[in-house]
C-alpha atoms as a PDB file:
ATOM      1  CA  UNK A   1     131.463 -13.642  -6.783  1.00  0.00           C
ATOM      2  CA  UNK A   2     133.392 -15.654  -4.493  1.00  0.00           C
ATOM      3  CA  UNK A   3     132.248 -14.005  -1.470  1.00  0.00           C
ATOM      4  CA  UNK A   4     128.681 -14.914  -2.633  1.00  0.00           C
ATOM      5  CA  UNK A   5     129.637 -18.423  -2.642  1.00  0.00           C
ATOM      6  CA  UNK A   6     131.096 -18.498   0.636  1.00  0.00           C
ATOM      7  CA  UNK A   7     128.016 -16.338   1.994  1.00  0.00           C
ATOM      8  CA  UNK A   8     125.672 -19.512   0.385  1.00  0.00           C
ATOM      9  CA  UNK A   9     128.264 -22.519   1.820  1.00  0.00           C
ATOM     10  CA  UNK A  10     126.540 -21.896   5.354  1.00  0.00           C
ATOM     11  CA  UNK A  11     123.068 -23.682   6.213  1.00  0.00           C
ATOM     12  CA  UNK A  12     122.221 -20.856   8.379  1.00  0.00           C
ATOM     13  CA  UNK A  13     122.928 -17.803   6.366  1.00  0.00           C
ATOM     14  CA  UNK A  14     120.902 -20.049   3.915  1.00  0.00           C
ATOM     15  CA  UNK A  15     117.905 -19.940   6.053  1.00  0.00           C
ATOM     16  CA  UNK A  16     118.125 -16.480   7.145  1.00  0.00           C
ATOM     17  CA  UNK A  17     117.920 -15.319   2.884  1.00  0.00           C
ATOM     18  CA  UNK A  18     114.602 -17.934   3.194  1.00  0.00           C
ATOM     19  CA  UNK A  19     113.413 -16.301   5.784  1.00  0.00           C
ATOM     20  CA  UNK A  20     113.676 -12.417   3.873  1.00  0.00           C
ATOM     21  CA  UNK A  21     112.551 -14.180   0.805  1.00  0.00           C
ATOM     22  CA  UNK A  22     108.910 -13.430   2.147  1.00  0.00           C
ATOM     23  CA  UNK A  23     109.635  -9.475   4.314  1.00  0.00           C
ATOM     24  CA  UNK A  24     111.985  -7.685   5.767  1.00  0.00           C
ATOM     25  CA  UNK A  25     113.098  -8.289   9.144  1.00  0.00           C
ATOM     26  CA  UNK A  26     114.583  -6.546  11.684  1.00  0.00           C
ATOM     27  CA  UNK A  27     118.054  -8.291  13.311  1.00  0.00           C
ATOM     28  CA  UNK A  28     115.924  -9.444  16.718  1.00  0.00           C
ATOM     29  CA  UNK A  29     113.147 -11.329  14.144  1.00  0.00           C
ATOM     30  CA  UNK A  30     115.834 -13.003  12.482  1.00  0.00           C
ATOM     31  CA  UNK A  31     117.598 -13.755  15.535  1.00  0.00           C
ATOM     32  CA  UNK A  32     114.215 -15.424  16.953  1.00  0.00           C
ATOM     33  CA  UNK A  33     114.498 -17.981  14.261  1.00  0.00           C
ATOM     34  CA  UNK A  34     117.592 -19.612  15.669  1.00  0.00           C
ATOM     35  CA  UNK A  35     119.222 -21.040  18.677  1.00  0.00           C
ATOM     36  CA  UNK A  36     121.890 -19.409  18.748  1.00  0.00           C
ATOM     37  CA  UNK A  37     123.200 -16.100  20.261  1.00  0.00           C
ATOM     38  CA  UNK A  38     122.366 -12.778  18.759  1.00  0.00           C
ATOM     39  CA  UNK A  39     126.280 -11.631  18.038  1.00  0.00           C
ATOM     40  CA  UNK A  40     126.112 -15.327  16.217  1.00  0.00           C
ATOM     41  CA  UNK A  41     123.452 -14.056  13.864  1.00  0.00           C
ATOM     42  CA  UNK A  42     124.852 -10.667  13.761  1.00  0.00           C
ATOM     43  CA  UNK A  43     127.688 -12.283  12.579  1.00  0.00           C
ATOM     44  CA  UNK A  44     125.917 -14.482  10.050  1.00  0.00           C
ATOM     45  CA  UNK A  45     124.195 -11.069   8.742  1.00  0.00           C
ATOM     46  CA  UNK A  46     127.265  -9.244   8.334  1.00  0.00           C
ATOM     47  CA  UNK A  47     128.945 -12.036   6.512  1.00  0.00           C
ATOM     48  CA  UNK A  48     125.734 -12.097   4.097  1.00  0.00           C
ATOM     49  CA  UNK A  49     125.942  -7.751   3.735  1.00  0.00           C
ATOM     50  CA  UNK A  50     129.618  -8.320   2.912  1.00  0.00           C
ATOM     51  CA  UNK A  51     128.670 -10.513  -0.144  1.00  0.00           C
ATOM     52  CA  UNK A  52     125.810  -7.996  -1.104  1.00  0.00           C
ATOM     53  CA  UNK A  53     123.333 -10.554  -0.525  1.00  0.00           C
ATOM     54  CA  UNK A  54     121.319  -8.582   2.165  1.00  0.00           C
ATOM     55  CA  UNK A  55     120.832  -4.596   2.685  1.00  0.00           C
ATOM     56  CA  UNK A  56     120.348  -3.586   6.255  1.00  0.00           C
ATOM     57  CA  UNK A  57     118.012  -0.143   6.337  1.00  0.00           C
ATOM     58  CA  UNK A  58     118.043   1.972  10.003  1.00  0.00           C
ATOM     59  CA  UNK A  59     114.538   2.249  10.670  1.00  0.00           C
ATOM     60  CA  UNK A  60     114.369   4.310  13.916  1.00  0.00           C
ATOM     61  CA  UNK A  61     116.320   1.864  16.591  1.00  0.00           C
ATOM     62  CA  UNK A  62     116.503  -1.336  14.936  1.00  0.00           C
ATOM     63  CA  UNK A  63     118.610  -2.350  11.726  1.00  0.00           C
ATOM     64  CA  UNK A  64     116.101  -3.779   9.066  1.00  0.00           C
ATOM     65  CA  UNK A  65     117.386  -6.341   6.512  1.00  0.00           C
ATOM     66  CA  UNK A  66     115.994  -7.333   2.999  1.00  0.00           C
ATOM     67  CA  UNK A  67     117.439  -9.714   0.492  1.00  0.00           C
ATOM     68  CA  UNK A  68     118.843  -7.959  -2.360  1.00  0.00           C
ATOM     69  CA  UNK A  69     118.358  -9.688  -5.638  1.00  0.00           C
ATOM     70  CA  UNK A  70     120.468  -8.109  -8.267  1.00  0.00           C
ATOM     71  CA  UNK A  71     123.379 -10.162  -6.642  1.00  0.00           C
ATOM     72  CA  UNK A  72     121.484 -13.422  -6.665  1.00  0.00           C
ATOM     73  CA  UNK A  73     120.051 -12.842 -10.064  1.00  0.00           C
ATOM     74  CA  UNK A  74     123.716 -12.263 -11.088  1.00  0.00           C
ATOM     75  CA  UNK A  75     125.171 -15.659  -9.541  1.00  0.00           C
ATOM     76  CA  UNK A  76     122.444 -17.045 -11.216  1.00  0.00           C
ATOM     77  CA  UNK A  77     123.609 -15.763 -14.716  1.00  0.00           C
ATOM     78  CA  UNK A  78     127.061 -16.906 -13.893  1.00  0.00           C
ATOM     79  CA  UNK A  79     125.842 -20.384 -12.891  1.00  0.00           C
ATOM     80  CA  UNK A  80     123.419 -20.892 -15.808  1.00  0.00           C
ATOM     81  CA  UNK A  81     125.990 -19.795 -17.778  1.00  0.00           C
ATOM     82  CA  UNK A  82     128.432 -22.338 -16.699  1.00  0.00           C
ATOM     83  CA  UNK A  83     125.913 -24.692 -17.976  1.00  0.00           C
ATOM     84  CA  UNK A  84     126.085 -23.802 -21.571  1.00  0.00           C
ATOM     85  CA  UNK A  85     128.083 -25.646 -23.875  1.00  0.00           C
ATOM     86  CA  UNK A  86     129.760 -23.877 -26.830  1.00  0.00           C
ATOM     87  CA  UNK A  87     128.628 -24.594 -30.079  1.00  0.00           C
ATOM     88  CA  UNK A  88     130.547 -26.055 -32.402  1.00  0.00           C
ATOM     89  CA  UNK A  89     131.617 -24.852 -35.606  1.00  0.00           C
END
């Protein structure tokens, strides 16, 4: 869980899960959405894979990427979770 955290801390790792929220994109589409170089957003994607927040697919030459939402859906849990209060007895 902690590497999902870490993935989240950063604004632009933020923006690239918004922008796969909608499609998939290949690594150039994401890229196009920043100024910044395309290692830089390599590296932001790789950091994101690492936490299992993204899946990159091969399709033919280019690396595909889609958000992966059992891992979200289980921070979630944990968060919400924090939330509750024990009941008293």
């Amino acid at each position: 869980m902690n590497h999902v955290f870490r993935a989240l801390d950063d604004p632009t790792r933020r923006k690239i899960l918004e922008l796969l929220k909608s499609e998939d994109l290949s690594a150039g589409e994401i890229a196009s959405e920043f100024d910044m170089t395309k290692p830089s957003v390599s590296h932001h994607l790789d950091i994101l894979k690492q936490a299992g927040l993204v899946i990159a697919m091969r399709r033919g030459q280019f690396q595909v990427y889609s958000i992966n939402l059992s891992v979200m859906d289980e921070a979630l849990a944990w968060l919400i979770g924090l939330n509750k209060k024990k009941s008293k007895r």
